[in-house]
C-alpha atoms as a PDB file:
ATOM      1  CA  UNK A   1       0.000   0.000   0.000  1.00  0.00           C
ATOM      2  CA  UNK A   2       1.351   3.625  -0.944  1.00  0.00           C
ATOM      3  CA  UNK A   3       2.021   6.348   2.151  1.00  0.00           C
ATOM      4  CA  UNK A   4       2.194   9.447   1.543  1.00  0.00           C
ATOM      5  CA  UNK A   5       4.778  11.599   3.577  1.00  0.00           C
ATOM      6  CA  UNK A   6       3.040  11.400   6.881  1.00  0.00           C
ATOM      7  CA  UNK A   7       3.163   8.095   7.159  1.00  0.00           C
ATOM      8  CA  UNK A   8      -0.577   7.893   6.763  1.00  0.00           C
ATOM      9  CA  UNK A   9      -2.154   5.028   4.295  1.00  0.00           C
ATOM     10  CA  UNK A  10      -2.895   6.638   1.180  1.00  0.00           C
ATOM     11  CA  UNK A  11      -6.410   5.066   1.658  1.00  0.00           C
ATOM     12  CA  UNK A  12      -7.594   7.764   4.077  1.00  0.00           C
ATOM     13  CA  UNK A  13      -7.072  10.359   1.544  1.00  0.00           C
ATOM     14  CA  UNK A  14      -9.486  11.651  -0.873  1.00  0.00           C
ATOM     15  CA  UNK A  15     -11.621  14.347  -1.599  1.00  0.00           C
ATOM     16  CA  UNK A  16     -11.779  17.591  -0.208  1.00  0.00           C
ATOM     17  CA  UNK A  17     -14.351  18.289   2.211  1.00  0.00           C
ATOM     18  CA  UNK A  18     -15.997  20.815   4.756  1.00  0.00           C
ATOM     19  CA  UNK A  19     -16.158  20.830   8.539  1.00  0.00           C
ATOM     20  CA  UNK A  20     -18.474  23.713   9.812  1.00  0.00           C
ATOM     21  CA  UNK A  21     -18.158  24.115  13.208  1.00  0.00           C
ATOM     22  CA  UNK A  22     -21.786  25.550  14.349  1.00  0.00           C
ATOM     23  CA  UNK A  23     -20.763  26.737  17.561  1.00  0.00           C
ATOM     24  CA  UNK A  24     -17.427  28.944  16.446  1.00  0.00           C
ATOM     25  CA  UNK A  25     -19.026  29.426  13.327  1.00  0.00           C
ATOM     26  CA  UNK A  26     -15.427  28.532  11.850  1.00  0.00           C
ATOM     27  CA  UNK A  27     -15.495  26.862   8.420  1.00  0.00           C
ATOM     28  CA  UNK A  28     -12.494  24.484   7.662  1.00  0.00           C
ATOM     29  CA  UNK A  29     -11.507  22.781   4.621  1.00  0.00           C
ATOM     30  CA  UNK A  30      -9.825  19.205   4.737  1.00  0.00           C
ATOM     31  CA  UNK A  31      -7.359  18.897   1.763  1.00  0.00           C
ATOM     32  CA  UNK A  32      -7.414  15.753  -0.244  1.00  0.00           C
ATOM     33  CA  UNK A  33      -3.752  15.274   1.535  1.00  0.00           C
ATOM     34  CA  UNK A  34      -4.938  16.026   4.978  1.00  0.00           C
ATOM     35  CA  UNK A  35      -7.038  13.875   7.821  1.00  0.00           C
ATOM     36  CA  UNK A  36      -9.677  15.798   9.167  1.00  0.00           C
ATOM     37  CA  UNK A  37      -8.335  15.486  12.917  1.00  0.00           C
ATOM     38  CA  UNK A  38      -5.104  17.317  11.155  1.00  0.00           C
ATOM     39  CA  UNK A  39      -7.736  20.335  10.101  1.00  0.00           C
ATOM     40  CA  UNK A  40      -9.122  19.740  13.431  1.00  0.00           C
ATOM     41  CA  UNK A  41      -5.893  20.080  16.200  1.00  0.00           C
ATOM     42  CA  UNK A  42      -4.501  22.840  13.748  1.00  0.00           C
ATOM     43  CA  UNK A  43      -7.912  25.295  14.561  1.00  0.00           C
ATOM     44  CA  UNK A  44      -7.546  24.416  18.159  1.00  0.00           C
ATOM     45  CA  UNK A  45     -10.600  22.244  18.111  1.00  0.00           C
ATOM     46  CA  UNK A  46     -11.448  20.136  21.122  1.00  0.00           C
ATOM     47  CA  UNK A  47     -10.568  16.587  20.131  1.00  0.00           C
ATOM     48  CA  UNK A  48      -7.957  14.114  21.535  1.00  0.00           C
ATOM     49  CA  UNK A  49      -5.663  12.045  18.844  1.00  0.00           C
ATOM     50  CA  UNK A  50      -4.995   8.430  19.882  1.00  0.00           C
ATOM     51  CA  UNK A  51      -3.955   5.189  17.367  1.00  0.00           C
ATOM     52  CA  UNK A  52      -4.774   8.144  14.375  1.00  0.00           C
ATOM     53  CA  UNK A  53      -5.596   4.774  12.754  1.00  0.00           C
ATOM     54  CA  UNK A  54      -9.071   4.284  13.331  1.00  0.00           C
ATOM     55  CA  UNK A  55      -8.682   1.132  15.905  1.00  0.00           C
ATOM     56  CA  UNK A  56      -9.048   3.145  19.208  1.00  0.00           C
ATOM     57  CA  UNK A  57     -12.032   5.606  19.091  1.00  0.00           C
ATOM     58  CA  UNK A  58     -10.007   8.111  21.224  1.00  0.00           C
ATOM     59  CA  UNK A  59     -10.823  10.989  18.188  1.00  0.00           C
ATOM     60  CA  UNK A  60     -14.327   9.768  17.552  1.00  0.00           C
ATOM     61  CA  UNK A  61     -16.349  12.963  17.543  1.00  0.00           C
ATOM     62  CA  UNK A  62     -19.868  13.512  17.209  1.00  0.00           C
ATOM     63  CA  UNK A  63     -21.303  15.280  13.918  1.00  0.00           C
ATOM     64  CA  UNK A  64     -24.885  16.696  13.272  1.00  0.00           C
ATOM     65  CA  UNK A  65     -25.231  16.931   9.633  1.00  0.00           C
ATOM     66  CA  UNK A  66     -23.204  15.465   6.878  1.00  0.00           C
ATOM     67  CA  UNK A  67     -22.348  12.276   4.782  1.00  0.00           C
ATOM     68  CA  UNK A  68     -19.419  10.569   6.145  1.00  0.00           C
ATOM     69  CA  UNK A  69     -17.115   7.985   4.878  1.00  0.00           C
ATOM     70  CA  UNK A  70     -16.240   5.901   7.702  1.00  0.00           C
ATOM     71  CA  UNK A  71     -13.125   3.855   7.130  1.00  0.00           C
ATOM     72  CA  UNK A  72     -12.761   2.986  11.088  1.00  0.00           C
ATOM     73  CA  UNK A  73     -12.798   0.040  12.693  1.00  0.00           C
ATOM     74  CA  UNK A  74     -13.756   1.031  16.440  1.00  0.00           C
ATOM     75  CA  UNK A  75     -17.574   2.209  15.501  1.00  0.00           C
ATOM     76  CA  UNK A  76     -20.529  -0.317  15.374  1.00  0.00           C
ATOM     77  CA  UNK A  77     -23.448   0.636  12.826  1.00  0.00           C
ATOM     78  CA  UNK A  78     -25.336   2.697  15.586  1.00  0.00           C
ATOM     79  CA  UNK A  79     -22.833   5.222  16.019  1.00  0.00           C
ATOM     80  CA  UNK A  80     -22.164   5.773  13.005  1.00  0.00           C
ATOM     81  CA  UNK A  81     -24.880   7.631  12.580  1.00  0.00           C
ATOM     82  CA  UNK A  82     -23.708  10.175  14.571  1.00  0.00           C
ATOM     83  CA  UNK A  83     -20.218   9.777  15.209  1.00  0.00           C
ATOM     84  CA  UNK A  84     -17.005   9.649  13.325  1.00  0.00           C
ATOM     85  CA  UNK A  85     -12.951   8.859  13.671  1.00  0.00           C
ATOM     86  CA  UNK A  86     -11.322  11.919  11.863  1.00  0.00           C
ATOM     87  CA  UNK A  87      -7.927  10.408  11.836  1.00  0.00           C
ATOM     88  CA  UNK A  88      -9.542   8.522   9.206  1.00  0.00           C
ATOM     89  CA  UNK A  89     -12.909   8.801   8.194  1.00  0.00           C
ATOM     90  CA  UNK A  90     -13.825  11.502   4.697  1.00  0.00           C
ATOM     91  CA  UNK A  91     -16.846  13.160   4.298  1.00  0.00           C
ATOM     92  CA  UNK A  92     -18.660  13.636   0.725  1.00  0.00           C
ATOM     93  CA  UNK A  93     -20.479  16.235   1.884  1.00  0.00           C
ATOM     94  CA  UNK A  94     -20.055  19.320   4.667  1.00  0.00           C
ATOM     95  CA  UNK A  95     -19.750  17.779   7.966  1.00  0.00           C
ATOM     96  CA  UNK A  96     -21.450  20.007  10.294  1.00  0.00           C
ATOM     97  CA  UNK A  97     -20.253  19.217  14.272  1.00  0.00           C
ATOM     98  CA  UNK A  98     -21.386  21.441  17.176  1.00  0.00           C
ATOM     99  CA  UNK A  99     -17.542  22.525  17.887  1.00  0.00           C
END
């Protein structure tokens, strides 16, 4: 499997995609060669990193509107519908989390 420079399976990349966060009213954009916990820690947002491989659920964050691509392991079918690993998981729409 390629890496690209972080380290970071080429697999999680894709895209580019949204985050709003409703309650800063901040608007960031995830980069096809960026993780959306990258966007996230770099604006100062409130979530923890852990395995940054989708296996520990230590980043798993809780989003109100938005179609995500989950590529986790560490979520059962319930929370996905409301959760997602940002170390990992892409969006194909704007992900909209109460941040």
């Amino acid at each position: 499997m390629n890496t690209y420079p972080t380290g970071m399976p080429a697999i999680i990349f894709g895209e580019p995609f949204e985050i709003y966060l409703a309650w800063s009213d901040v608007t960031l954009t995830v980069e096809c060669n960026q993780t959306a916990l990258q966007v996230l820690l770099a604006a100062g947002a409130p979530v923890s990193p852990g395995c940054q491989t989708g296996g520990c659920g230590e980043c798993v964050t809780n989003f109100v509107e938005g179609d995500i691509i989950h590529k986790d392991s560490c979520l059962n079918a319930d929370d996905r519908e409301t959760t997602f690993c940002p170390c990992v998981s892409r969006a194909k729409t704007r992900v909209v989390l109460a941040l």
